[in-house]
Protein backbone atom coordinates (compact mmCIF):
# COMPACT_ATOMS: atom_id res chain seq x y z
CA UNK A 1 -29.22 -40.31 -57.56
CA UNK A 2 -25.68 -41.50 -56.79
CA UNK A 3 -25.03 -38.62 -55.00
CA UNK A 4 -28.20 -38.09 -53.33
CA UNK A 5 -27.42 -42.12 -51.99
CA UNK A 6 -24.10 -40.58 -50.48
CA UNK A 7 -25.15 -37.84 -48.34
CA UNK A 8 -28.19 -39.59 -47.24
CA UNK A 9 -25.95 -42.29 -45.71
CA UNK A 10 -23.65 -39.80 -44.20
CA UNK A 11 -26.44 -37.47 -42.62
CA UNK A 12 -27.17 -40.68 -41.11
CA UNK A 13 -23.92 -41.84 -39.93
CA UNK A 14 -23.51 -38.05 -38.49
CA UNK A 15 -26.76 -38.73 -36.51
CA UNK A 16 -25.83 -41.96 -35.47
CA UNK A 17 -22.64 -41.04 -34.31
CA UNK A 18 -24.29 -37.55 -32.54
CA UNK A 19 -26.91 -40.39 -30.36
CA UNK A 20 -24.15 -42.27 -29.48
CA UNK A 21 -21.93 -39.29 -28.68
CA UNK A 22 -24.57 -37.61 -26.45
CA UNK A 23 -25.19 -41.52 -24.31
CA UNK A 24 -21.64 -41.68 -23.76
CA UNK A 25 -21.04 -38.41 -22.50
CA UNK A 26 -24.14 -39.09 -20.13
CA UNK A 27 -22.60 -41.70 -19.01
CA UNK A 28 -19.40 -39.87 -17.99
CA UNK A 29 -22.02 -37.44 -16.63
CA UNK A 30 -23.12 -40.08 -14.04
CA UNK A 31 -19.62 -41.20 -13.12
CA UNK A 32 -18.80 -37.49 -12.76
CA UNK A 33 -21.94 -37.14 -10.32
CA UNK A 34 -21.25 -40.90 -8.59
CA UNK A 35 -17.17 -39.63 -7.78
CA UNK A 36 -18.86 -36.30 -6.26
CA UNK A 37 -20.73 -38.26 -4.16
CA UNK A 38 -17.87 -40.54 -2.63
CA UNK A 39 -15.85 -37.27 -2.43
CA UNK A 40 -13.45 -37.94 -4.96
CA UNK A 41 -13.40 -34.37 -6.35
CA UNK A 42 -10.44 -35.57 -8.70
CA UNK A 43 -11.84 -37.82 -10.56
CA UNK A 44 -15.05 -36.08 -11.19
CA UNK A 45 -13.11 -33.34 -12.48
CA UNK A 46 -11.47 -35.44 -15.03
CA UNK A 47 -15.01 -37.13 -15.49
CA UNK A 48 -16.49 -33.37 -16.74
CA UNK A 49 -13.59 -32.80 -18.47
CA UNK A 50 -13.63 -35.89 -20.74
CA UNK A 51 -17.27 -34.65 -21.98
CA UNK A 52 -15.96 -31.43 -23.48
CA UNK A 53 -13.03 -32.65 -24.81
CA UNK A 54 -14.72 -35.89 -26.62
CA UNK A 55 -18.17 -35.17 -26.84
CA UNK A 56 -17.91 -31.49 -28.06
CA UNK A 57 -21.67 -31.71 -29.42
CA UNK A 58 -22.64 -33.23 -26.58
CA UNK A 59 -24.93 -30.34 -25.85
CA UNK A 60 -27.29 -31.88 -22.76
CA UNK A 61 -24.32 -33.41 -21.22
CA UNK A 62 -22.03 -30.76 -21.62
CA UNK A 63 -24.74 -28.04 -19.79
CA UNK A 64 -25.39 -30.33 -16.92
CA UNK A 65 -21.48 -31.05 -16.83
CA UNK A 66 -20.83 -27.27 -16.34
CA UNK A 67 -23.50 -27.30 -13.73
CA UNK A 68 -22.16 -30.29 -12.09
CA UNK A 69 -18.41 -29.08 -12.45
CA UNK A 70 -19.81 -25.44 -10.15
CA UNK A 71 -20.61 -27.56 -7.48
CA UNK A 72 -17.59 -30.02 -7.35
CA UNK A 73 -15.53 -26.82 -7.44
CA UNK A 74 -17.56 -25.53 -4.30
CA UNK A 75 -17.05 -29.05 -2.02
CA UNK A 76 -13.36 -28.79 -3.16
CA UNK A 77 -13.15 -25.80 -1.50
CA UNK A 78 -15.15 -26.39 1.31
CA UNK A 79 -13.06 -29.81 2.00
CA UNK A 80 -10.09 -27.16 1.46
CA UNK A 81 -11.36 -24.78 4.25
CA UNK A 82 -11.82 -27.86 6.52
CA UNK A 83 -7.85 -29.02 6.13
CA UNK A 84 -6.38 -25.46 6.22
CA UNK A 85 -8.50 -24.22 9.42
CA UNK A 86 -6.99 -27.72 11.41
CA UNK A 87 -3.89 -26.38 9.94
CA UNK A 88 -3.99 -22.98 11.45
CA UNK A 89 -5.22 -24.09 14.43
CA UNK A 90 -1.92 -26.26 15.20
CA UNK A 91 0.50 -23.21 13.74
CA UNK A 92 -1.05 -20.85 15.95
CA UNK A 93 -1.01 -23.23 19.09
CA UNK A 94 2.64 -23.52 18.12
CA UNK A 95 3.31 -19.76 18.09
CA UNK A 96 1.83 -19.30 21.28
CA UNK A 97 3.91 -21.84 22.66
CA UNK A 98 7.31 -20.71 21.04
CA UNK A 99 6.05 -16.48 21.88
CA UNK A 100 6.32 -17.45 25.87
CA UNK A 101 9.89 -18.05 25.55
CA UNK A 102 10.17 -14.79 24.10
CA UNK A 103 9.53 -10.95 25.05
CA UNK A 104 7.04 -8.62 22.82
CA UNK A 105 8.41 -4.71 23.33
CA UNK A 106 5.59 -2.40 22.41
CA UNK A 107 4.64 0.97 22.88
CA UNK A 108 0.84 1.38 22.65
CA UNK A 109 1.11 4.99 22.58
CA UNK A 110 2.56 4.69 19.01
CA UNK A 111 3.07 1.32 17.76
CA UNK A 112 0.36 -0.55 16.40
CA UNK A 113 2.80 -3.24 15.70
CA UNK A 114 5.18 -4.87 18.68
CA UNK A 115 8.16 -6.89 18.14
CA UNK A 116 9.12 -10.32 19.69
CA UNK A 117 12.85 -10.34 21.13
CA UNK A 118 14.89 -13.17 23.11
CA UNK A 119 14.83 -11.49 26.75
CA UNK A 120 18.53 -11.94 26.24
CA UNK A 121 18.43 -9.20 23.59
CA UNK A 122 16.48 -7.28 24.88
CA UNK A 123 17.99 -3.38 24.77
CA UNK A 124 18.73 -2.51 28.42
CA UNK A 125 20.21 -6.12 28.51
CA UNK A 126 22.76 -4.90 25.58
CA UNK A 127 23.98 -1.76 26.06
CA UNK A 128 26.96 -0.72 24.71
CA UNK A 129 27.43 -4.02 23.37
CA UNK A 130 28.65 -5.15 19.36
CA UNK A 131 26.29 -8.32 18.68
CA UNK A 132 23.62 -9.68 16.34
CA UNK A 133 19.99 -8.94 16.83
CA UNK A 134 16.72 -10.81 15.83
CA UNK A 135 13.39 -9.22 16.12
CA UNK A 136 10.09 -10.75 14.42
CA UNK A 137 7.17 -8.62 14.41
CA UNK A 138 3.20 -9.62 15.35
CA UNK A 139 2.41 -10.23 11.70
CA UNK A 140 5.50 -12.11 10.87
CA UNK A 141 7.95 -9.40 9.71
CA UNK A 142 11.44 -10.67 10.67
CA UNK A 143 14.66 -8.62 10.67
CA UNK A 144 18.38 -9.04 11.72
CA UNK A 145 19.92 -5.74 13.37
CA UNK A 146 23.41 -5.58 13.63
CA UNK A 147 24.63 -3.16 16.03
CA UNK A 148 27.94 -1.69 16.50
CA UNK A 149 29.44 0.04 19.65
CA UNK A 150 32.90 1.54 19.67
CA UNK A 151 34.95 4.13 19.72
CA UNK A 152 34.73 5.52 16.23
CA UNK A 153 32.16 4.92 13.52
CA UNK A 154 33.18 1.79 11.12
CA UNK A 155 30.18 2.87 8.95
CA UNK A 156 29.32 -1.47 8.29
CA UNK A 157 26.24 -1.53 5.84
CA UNK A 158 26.47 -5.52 5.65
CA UNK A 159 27.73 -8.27 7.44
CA UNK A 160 29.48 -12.05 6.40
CA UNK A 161 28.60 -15.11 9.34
CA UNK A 162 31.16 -17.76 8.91
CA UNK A 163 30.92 -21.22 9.92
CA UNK A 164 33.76 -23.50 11.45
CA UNK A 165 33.75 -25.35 8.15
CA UNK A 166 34.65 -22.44 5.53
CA UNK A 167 30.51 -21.64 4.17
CA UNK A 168 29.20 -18.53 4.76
CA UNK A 169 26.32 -16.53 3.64
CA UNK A 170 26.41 -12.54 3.23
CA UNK A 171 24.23 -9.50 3.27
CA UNK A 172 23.63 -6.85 0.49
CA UNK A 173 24.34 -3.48 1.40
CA UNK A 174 21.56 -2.63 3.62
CA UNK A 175 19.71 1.07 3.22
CA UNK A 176 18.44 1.08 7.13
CA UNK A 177 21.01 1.98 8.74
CA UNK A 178 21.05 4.50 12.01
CA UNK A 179 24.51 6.35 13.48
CA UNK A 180 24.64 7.94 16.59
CA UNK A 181 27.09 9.45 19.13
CA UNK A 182 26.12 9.38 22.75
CA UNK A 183 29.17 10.34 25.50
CA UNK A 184 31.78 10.01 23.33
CA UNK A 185 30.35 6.64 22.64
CA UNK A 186 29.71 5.57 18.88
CA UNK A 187 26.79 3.20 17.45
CA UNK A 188 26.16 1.84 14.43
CA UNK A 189 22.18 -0.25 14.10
CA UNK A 190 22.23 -1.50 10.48
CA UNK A 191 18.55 -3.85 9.99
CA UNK A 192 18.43 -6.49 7.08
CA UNK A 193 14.58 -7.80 6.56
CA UNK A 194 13.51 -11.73 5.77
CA UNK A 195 14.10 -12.18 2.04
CA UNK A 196 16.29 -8.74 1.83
CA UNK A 197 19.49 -10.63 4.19
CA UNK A 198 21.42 -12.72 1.54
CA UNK A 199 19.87 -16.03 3.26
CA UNK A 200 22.24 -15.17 6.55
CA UNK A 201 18.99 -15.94 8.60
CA UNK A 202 18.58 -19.65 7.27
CA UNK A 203 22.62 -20.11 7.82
CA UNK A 204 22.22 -19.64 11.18
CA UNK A 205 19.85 -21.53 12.03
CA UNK A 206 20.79 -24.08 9.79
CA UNK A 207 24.49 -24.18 11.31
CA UNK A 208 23.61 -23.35 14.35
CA UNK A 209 25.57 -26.09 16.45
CA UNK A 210 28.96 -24.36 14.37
CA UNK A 211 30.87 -21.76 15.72
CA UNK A 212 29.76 -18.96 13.70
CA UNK A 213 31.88 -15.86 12.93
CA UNK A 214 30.15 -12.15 12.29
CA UNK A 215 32.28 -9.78 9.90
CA UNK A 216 30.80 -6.32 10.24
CA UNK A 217 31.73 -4.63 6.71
CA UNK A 218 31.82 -1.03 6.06
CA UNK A 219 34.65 1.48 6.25
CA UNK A 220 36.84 -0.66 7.80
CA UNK A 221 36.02 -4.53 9.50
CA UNK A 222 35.07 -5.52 12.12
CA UNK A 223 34.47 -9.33 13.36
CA UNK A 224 32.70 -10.75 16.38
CA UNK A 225 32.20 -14.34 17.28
CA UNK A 226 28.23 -15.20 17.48
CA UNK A 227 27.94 -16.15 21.37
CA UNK A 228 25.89 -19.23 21.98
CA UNK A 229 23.70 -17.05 23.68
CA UNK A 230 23.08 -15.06 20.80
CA UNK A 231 23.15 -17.89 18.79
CA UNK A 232 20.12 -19.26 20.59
CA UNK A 233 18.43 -16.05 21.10
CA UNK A 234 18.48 -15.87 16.87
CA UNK A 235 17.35 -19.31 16.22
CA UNK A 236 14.18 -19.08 18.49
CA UNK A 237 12.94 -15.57 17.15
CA UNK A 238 13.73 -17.29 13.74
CA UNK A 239 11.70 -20.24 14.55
CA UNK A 240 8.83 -18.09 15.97
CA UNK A 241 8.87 -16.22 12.53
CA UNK A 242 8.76 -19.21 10.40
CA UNK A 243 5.47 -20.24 12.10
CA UNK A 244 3.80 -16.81 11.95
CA UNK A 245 5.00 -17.48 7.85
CA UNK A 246 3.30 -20.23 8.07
CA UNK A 247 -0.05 -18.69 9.58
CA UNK A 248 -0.19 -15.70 7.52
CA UNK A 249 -0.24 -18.45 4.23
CA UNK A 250 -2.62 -20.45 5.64
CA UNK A 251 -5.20 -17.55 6.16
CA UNK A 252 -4.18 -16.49 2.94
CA UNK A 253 -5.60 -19.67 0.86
CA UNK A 254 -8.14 -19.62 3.48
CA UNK A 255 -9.57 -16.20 2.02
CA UNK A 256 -8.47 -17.25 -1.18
CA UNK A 257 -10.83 -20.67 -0.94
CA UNK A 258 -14.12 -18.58 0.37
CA UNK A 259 -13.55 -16.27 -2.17
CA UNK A 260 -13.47 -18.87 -4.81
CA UNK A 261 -16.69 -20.17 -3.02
CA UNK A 262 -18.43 -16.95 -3.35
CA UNK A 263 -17.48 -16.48 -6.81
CA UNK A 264 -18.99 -19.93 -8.08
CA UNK A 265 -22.31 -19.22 -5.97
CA UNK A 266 -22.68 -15.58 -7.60
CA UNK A 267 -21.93 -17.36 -10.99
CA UNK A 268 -24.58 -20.13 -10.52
CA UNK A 269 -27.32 -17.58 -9.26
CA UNK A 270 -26.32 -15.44 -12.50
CA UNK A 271 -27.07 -18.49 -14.33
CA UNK A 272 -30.09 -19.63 -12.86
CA UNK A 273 -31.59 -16.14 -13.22
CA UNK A 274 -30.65 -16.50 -17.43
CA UNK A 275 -28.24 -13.33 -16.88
């Protein structure tokens, strides 16, 4: 009888305890659906959350809590799309602004791709000239080309940029390289991509009001001092290419957030139909 006593008063305590378990996680249930109503997509999270983590029996609550949690998910993302599209409408008002400074060479009979250049750089502005080239393309693709004109090949796969106070940053070996002899004349166009340059981009525009030094490396050396002229022409093809960075990350959550959206709605409609 003792021991009949004992698990009578526990299968009661288990009840009581599984009542008061499933009010309380209601309750977090209605503070998860009162923060989704002021917006505060945070909190209701953390709300939902809470119910599986201390109400694990919770049954009731914890269904309508995954129901609830579908469509806090879907206004997060739809507040998301709101901020990013703002977003992308100031970055591409900005490249538009910075791509009239700058000159887009593009051959429609076989590029589907053109390539913004500083007028200054431009090649019938350049010829026969040893300097430092920027290029960025439409979609964002930006490259350094340095080009070498001489009387004899130097065969320079990277370069070293100095500045007046002793830093420097330095290229790998670079595989895109072109030689070519025209009149006598040698030439050397060696290209180092965004992310493939050693961080010599960022140096120059970050020490941009140095005097910066160019050490073309190969065979033998050969060192140039980065004209101001250059110097600008780099640092506003570079800034152009750090907004259409910008733009092509911004349409990438974008996609990213409908995708989510669709996802969740597919997932609820699944649901609904008891698949």
């Amino acid at each position: 009888m003792r021991k009949f006593g004992i698990i009578a008063l526990i299968a009661l305590v288990l009840t009581a305890c599984s009542g008061d378990g499933e009010e309380k996680a209601a309750q977090r249930l209605k503070a998860a659906e009162a923060a989704l109503a002021k917006g505060d997509y945070n909190e209701a999270k953390v709300q939902l959350d809470s119910i599986k983590i201390l109400y694990p029996k919770a049954f009731e609550a914890r269904r309508k809590g995954i129901d609830l949690m579908q469509k806090v998910e879907i206004k997060e993302q739809e507040k998301s799309i709101v901020y990013l599209d703002s977003l992308l409408k100031i970055k591409k008002a900005e490249a538009d602004v910075k791509k009239k400074s700058l000159t887009l060479e593009k051959n429609t009979e076989y590029q589907t791709v053109g390539n913004y250049l500083h007028p200054s750089q431009t090649v019938e502005n350049n010829i026969r000239r040893t300097y430092l080239r920027a290029q960025v393309s439409e979609i964002g693709t930006f490259a350094l080309t340095s080009i070498y004109c001489g009387g004899s090949f130097i065969h320079h796969r990277s370069i070293k940029v100095t500045a007046a106070d002793g830093s420097f940053a330095q290229t790998p070996a670079s595989r895109d390289v072109y030689e070519s002899t025209d009149l006598g004349m040698k030439s050397e166009k060696v290209d180092y991509r965004m992310g493939a340059d050693g961080g010599v981009a960022n140096f120059i525009y970050m020490n941009k009001d140095q005097n910066l030094r160019i050490e073309l490396i190969g065979g033998r050396k050969q060192v140039i001092t980065l004209s101001a002229t250059d110097k600008n022409a780099i640092c506003k093809v570079y800034e152009l290419a750090q907004t259409l960075s910008a733009i092509k990350q911004l349409q990438k959550e974008l996609d990213e957030a409908h995708l989510k959206i669709r996802f969740v709605k597919k997932r609820m409609q699944l649901e609904s139909e008891g698949k």
